[in-house]
Each structure stands twice: as C-alpha cells, then as structure tokens.
N, C-alpha and C. Protein backbone atom coordinates (compact mmCIF):
# COMPACT_ATOMS: atom_id res chain seq x y z
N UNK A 1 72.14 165.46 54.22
CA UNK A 1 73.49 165.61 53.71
C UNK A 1 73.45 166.54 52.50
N UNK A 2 74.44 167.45 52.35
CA UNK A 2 74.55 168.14 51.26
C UNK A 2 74.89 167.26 50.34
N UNK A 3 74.75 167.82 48.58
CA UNK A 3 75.24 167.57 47.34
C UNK A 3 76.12 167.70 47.52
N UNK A 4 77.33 168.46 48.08
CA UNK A 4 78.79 168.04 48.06
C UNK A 4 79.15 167.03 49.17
N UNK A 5 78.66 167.06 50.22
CA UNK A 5 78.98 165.96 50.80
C UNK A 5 78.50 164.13 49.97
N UNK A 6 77.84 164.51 49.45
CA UNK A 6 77.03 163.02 48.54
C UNK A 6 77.98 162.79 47.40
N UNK A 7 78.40 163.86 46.47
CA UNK A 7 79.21 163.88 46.00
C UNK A 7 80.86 163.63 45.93
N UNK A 8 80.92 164.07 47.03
CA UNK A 8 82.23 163.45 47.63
C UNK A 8 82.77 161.99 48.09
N UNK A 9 81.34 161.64 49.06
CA UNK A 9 81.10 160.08 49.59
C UNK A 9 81.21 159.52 48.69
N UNK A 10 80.46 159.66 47.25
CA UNK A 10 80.48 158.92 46.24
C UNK A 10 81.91 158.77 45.17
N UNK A 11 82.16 160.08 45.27
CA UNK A 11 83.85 159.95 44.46
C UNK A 11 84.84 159.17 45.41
N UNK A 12 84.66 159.43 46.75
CA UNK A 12 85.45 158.61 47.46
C UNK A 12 85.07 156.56 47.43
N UNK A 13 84.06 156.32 47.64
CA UNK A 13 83.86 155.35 47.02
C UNK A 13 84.28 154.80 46.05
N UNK A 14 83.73 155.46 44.91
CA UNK A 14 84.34 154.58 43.59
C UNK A 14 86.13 154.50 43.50
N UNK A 15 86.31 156.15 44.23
CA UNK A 15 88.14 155.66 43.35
C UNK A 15 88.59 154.46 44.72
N UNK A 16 88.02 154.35 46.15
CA UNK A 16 88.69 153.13 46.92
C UNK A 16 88.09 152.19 46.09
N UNK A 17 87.25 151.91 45.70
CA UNK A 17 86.79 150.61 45.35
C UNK A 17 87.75 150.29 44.27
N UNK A 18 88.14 150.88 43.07
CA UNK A 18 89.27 151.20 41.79
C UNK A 18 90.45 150.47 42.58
N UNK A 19 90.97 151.32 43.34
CA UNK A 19 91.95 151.25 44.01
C UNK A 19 92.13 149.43 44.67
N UNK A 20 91.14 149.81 45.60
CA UNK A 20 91.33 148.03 46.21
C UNK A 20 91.42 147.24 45.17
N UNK A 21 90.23 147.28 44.19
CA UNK A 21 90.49 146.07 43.06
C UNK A 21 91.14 146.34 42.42
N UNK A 22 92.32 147.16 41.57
CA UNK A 22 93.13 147.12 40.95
C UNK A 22 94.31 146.48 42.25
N UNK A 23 94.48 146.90 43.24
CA UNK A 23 95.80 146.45 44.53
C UNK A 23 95.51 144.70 44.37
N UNK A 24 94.29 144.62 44.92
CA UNK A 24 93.72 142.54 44.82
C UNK A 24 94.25 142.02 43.28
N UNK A 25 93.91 142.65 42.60
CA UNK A 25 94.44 141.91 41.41
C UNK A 25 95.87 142.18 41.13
N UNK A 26 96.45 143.00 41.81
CA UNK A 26 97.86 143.23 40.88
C UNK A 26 98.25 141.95 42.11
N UNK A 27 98.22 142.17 43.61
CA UNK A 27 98.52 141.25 43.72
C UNK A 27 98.17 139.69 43.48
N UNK A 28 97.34 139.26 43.16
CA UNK A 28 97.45 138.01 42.42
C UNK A 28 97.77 137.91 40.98
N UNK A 29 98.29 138.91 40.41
CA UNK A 29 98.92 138.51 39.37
C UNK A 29 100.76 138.39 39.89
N UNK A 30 101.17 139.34 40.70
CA UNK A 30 102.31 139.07 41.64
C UNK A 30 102.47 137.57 41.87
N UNK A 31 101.61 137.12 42.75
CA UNK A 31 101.52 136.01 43.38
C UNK A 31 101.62 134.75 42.50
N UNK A 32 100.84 135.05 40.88
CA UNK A 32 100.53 133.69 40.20
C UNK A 32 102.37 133.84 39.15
N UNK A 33 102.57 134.91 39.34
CA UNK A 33 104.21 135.36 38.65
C UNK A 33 105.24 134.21 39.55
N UNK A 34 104.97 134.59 40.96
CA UNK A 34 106.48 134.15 41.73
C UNK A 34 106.11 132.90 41.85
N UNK A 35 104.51 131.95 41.69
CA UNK A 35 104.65 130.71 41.80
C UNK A 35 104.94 129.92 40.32
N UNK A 36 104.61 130.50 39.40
CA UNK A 36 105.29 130.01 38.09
C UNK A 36 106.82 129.88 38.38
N UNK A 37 107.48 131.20 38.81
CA UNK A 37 108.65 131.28 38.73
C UNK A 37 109.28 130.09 39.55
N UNK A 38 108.77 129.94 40.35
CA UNK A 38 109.23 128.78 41.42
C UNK A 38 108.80 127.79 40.84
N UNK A 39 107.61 127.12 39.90
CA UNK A 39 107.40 126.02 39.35
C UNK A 39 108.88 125.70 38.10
N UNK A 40 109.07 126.50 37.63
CA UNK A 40 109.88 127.18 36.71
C UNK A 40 111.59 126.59 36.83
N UNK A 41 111.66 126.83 38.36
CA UNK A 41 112.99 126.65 38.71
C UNK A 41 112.91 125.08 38.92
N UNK A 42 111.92 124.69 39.83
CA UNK A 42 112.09 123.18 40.45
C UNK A 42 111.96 122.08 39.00
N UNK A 43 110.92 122.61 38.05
CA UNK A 43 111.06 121.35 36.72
C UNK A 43 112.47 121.63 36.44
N UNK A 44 113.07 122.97 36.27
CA UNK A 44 114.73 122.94 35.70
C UNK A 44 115.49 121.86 36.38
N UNK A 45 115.09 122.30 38.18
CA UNK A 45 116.11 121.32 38.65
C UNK A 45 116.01 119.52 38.50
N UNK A 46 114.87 119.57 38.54
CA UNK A 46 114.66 118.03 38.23
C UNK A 46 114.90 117.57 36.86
N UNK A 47 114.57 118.44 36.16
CA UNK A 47 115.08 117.46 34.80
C UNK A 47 116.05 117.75 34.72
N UNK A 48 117.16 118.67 34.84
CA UNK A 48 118.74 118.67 35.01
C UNK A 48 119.02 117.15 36.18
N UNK A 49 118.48 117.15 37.15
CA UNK A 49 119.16 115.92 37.64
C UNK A 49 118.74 114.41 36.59
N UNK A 50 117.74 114.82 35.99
CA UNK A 50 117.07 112.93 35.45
C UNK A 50 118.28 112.95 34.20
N UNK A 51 118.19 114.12 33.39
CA UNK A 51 119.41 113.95 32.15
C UNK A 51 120.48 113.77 32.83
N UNK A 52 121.09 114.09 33.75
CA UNK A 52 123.02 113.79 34.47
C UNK A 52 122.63 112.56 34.97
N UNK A 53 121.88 111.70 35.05
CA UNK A 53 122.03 110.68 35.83
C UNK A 53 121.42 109.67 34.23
N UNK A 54 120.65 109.81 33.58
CA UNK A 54 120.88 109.40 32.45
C UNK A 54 121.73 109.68 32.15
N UNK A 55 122.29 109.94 31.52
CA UNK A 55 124.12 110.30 31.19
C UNK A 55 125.04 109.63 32.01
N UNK A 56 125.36 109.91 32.73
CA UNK A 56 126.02 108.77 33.83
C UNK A 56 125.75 107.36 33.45
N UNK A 57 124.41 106.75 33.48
CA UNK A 57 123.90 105.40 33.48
C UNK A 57 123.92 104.85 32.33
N UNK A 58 123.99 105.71 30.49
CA UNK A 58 124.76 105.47 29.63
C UNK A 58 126.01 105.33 29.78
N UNK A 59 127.22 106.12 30.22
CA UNK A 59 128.17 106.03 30.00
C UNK A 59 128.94 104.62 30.83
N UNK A 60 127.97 104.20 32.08
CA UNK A 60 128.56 103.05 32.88
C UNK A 60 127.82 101.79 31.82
N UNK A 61 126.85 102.15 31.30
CA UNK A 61 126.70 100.66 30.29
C UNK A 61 127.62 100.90 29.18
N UNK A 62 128.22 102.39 28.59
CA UNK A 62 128.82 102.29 27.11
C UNK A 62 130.66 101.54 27.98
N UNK A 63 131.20 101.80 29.48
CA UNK A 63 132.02 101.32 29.80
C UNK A 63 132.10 99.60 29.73
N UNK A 64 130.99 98.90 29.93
CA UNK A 64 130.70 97.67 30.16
C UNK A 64 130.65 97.46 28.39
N UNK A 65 129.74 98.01 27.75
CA UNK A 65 129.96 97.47 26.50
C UNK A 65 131.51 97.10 25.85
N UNK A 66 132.45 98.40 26.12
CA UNK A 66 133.63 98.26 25.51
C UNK A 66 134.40 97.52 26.26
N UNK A 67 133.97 97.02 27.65
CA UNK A 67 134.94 95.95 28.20
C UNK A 67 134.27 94.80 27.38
N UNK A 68 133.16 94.45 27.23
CA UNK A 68 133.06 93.43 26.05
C UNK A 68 133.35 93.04 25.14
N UNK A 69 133.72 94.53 24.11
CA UNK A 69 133.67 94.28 22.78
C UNK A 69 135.73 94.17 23.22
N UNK A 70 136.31 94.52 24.24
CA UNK A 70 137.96 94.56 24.17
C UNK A 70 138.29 92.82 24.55
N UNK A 71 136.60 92.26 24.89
CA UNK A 71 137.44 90.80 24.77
C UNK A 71 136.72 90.11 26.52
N UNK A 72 136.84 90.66 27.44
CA UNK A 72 136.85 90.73 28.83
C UNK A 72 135.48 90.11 29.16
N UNK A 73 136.07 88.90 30.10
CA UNK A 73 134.68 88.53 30.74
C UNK A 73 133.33 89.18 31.23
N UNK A 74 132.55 89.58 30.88
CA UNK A 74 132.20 89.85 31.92
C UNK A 74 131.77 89.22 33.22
N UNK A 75 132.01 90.15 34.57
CA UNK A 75 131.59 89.39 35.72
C UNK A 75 130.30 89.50 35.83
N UNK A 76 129.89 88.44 36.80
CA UNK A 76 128.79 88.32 37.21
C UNK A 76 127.93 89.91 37.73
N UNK A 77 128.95 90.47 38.21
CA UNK A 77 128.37 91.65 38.35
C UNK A 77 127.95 92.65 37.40
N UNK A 78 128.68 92.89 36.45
CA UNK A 78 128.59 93.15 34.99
C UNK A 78 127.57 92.82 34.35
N UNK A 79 127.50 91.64 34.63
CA UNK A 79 126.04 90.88 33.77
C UNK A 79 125.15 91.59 34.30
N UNK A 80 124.79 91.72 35.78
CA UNK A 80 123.67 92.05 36.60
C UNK A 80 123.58 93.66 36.60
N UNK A 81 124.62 94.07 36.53
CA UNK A 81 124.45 95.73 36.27
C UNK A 81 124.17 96.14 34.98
N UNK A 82 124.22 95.08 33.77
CA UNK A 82 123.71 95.25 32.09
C UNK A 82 122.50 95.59 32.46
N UNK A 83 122.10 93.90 33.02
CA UNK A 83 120.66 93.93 32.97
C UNK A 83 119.90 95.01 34.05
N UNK A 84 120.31 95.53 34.94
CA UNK A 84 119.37 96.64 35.69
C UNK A 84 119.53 97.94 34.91
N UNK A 85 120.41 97.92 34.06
CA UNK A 85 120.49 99.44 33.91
C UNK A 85 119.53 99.87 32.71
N UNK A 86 118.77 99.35 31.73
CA UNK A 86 117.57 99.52 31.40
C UNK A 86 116.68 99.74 32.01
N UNK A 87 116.10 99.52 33.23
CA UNK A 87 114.95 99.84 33.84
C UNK A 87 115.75 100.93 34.60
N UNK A 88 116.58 101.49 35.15
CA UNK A 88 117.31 102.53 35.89
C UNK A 88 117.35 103.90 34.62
N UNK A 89 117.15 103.28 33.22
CA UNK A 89 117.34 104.64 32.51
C UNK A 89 115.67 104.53 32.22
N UNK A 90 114.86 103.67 32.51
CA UNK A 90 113.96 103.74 32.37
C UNK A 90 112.97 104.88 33.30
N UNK A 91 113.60 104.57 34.59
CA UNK A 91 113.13 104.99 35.79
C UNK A 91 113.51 107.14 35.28
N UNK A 92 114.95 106.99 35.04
CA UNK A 92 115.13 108.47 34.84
C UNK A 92 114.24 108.96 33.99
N UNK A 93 114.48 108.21 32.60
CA UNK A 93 113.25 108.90 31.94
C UNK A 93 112.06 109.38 32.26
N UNK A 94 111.23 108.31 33.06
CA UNK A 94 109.91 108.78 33.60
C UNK A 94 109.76 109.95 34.72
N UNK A 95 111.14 110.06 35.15
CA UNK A 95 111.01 111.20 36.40
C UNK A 95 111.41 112.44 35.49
N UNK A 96 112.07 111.93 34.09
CA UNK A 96 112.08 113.63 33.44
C UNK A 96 110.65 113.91 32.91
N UNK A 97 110.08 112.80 32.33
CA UNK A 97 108.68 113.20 31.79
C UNK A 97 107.41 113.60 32.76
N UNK A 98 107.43 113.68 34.50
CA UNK A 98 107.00 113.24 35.13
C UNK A 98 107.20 115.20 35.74
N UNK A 99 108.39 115.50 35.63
CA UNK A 99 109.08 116.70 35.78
C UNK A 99 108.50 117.82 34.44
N UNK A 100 108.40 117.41 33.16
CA UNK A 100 107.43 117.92 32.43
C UNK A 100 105.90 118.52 32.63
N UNK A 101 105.52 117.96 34.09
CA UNK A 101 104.05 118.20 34.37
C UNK A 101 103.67 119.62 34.65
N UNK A 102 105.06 120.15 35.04
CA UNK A 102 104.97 121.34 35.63
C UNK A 102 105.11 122.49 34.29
N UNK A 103 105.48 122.28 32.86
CA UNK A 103 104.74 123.14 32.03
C UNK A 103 103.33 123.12 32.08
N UNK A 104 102.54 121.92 32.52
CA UNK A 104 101.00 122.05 32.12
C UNK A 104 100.77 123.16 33.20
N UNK A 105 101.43 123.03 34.30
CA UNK A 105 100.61 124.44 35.68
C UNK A 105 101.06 125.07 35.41
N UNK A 106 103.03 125.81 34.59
CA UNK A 106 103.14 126.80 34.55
C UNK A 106 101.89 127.57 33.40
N UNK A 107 101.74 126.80 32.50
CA UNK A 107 101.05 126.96 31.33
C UNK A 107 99.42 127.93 31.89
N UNK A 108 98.84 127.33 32.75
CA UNK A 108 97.34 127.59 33.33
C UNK A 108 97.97 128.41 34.56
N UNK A 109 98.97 128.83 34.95
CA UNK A 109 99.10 130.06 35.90
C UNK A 109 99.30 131.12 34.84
N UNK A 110 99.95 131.13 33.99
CA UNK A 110 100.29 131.88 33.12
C UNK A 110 99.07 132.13 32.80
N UNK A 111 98.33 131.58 31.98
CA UNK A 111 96.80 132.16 31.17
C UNK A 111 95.60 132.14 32.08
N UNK A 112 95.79 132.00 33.47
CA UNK A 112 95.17 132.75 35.38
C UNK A 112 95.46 134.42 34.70
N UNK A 113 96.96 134.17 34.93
CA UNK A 113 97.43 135.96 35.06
C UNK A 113 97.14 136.84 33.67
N UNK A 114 96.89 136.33 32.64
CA UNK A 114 96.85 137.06 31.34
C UNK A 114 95.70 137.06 31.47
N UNK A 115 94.53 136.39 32.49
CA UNK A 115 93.20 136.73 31.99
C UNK A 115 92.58 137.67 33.18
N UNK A 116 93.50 137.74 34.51
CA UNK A 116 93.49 138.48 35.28
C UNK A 116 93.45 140.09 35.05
N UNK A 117 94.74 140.23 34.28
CA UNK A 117 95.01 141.14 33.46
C UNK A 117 94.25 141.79 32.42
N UNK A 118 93.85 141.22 31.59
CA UNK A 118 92.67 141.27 30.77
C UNK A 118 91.30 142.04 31.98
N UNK A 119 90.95 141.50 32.84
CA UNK A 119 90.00 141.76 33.19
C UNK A 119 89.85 143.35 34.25
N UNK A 120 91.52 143.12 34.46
CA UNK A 120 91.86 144.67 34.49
C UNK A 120 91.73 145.53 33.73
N UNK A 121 92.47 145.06 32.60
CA UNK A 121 92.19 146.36 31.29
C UNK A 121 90.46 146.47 31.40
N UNK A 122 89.59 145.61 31.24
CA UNK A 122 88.20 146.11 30.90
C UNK A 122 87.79 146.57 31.87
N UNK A 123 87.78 146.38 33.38
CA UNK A 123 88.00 147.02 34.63
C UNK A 123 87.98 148.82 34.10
N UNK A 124 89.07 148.93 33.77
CA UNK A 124 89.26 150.08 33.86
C UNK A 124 88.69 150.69 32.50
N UNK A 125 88.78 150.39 31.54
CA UNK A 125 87.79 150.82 30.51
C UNK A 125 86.43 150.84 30.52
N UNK A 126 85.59 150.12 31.55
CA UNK A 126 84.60 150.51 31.96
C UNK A 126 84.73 152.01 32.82
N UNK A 127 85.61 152.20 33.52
CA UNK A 127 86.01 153.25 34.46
C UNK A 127 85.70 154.53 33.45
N UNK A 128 86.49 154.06 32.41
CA UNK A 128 86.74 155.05 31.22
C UNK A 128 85.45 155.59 30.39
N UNK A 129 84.70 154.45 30.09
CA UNK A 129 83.87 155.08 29.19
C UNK A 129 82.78 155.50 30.22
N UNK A 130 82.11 155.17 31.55
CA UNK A 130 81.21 155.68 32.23
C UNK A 130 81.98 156.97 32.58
N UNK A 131 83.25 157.05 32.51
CA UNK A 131 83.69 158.82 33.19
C UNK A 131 83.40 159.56 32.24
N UNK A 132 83.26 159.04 30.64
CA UNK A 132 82.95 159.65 29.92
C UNK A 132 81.70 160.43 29.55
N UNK A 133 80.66 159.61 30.41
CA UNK A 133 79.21 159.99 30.88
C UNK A 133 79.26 161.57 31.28
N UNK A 134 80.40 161.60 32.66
CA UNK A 134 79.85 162.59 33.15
C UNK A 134 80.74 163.79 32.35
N UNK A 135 80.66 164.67 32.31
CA UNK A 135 81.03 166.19 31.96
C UNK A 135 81.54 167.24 32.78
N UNK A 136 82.09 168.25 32.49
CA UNK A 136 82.30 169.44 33.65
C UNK A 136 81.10 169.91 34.21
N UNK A 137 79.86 170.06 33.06
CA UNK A 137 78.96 170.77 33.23
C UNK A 137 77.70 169.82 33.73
N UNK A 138 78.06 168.76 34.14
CA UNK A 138 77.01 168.07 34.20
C UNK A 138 76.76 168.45 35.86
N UNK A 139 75.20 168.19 36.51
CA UNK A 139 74.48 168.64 37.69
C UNK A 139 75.56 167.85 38.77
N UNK A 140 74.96 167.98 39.74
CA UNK A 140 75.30 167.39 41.04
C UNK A 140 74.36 166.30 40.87
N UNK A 141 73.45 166.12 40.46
CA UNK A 141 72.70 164.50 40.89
C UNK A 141 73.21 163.90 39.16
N UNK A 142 73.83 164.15 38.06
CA UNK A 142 74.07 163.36 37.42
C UNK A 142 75.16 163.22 37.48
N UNK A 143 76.18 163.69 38.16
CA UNK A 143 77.37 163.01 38.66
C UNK A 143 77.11 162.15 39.35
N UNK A 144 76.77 162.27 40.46
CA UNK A 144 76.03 161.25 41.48
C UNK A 144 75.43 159.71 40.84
N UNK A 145 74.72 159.93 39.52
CA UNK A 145 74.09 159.01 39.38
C UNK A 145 74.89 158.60 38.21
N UNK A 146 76.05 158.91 37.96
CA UNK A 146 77.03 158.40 37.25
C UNK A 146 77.85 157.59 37.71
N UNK A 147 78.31 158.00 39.16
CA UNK A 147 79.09 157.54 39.88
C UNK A 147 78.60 156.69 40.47
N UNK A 148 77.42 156.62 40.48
CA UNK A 148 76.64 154.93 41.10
C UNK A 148 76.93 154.13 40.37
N UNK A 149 76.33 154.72 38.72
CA UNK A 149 76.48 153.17 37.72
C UNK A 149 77.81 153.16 37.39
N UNK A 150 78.94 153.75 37.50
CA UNK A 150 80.31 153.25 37.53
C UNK A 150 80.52 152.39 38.78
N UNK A 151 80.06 152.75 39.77
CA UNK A 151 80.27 151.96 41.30
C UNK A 151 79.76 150.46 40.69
N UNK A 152 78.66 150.58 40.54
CA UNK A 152 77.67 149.17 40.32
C UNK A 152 78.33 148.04 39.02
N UNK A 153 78.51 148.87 38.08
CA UNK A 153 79.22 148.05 37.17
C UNK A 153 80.46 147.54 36.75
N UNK A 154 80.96 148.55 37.98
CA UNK A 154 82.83 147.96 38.34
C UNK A 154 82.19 146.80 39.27
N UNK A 155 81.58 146.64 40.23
CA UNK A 155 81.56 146.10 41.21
C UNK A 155 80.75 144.53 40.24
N UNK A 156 79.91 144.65 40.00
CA UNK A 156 79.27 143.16 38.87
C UNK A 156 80.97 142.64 38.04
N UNK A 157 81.78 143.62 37.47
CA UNK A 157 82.88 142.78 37.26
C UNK A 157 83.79 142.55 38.03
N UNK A 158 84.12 143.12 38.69
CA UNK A 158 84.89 142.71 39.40
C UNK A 158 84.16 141.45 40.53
N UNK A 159 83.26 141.01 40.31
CA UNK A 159 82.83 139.70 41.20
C UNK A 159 82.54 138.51 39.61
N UNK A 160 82.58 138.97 38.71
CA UNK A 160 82.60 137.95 37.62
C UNK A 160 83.90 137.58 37.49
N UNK A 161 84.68 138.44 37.54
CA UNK A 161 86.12 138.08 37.19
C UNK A 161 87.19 137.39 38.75
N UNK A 162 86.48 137.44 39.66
CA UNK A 162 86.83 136.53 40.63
C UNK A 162 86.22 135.05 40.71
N UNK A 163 85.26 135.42 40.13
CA UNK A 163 84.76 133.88 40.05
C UNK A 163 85.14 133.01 38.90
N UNK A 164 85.42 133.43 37.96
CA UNK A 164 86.26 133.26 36.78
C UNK A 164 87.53 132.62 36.82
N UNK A 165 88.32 132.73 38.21
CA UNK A 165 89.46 132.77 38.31
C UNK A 165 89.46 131.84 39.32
N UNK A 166 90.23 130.23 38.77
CA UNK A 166 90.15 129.56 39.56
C UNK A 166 91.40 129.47 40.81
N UNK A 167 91.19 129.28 41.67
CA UNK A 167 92.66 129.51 42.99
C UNK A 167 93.46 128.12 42.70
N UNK A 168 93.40 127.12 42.16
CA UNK A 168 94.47 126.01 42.23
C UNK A 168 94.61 125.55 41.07
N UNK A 169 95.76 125.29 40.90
CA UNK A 169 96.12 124.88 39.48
C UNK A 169 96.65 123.61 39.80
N UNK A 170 96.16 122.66 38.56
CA UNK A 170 96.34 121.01 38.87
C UNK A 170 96.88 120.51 37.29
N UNK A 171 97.78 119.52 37.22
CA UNK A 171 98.02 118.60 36.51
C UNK A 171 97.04 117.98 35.83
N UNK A 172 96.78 118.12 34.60
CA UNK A 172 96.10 117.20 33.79
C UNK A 172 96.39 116.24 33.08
N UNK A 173 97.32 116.53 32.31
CA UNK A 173 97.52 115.72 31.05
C UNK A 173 98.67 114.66 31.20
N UNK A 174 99.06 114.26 32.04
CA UNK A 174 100.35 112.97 31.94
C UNK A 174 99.66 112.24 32.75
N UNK A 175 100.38 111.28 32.68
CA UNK A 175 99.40 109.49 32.88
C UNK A 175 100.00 109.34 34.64
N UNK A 176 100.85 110.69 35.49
CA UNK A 176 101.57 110.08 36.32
C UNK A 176 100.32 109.91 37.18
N UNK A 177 99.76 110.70 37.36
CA UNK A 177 98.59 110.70 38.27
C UNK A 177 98.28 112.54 38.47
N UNK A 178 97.23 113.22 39.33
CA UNK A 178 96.60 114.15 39.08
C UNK A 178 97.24 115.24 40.30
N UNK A 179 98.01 116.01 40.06
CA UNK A 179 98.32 117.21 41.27
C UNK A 179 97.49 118.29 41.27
N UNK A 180 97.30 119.28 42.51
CA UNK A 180 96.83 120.41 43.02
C UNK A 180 98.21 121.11 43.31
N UNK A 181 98.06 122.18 42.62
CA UNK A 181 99.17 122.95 43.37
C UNK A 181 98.22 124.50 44.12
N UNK A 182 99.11 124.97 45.02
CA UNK A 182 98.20 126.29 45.69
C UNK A 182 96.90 126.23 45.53
C-alpha cells in the first residue's frame, strides 16, 4: 500500500471513529434529556393530584368541623368520616413524598448527562492536543503515527467513559422501597 493510501485509511479512521463516538454519545445524552423530561412531567402529575386531593380532604373535614362548631349533631357518618380522614390525608401525603423519588433519578440522569458531556469535551481535547502533534510539514509516517496514537487514545477513552456510565438509574434515598428505572 502506498503512504497516501495508509494515510488516508488512517485519517479516515480516526475522523469515523470521532464521528461515531461523538453521534453514541450525543445520543445518550438525547436519550438521558427526554427520560428526565418524562420523569419530570409524571412527579408534576402526581404530586398535583396528592395536593388536590389533600385539599379536598381538608376542606370536607374543615366542612364537618363547622357543622360542629354551628351546633349540629354529628351523624354517625360524620363521626366515621372524622375519623378516616386522617389516615386518607395521611395516605396522600405519602404518595406526594413517594412522588418526590423521582428528583433522586431526575437528579443522577442529570449528572449521567453532565458527565457524559464532560467526557466529550475531553474526547475531543484529546483530538485537539494530539492534532497538535502533527504539523503541515511533518513526514508521511509521522502523521501516520500520530494518527494511531490519536486513534488509540480516543479509543482507551472512549471505553472508560462507557464504563463509567451506568445504564439504569434507581431510587435510593426514601424509605418507600428501591426502583430501577431504564
């Protein structure tokens, strides 16, 4: 094979290899974006429903209180709906705090993608300072052998920084019990 053909194989190499791993990572930083975003929406919706239904379940005990305090028996049913509706605002509460879990995964998708990112920037600043190696004037075999150790040492990070990067994000810290998400 000629020096320009070696030369070429080799520039073609490194910039697909650039290429693929910058495409793999942008998309999983894509990917760890739209599942935050969707974690994002569903804690909104759930703790918007646990507060309206707390709210509600105050306002039907603050109704029962003031039929008390205006004098009024209460009925038997009354009595029995006093007493459940503490453990019913109890119950909401725990499904809002329970609905809270999902800052801990948005939290660790988020700092997935900022370290993803990160490992792009040095990605490519390795790119940077080994291009800096080579020169206009530099030979045909020290391009070549530039373009190896840029090949070789993109390629060692870019397999550190996949392994680095764990694929499922789980619930830690609340007492409800332990989730996996993706």
């Amino acid at each position: 094979m000629t020096r320009k053909k070696i030369l070429g194989s080799h520039v073609k190499r490194l910039l697909s290899g650039v290429s693929d791993h910058g495409r793999r990572h942008l998309n999983e930083v894509e990917t760890d974006l739209v599942q935050t975003n969707l974690l994002l929406e569903e804690a909104i919706d759930k703790l918007t429903g646990s507060f309206m239904a707390i709210h509600r379940t105050v306002d039907a005990r603050q109704e029962a209180i003031d039929r008390l305090l205006a004098g009024e028996a209460p009925s038997p049913e009354d009595s029995a709906r006093l007493a459940a509706m503490s453990g019913e605002i109890a119950g909401h509460v725990n499904a809002a705090v329970t609905s809270l879990q999902f800052q801990d995964m948005t939290s660790q998708l988020l700092d997935r993608t900022l370290r993803r990112v990160n490992g792009l920037r040095e990605f490519l600043a390795t790119l940077s300072a080994h291009g800096d190696d080579i020169v206009p004037e530099s030979g045909g075999e020290e391009i070549v052998e530039g373009l190896g150790k840029v090949s070789m040492a993109l390629a060692i990070q870019s397999l550190e920084l996949r392994s680095m990067l764990r694929k499922s994000v789980e619930q830690r810290h609340l007492e409800s019990g332990d989730v996996e998400l993706f």
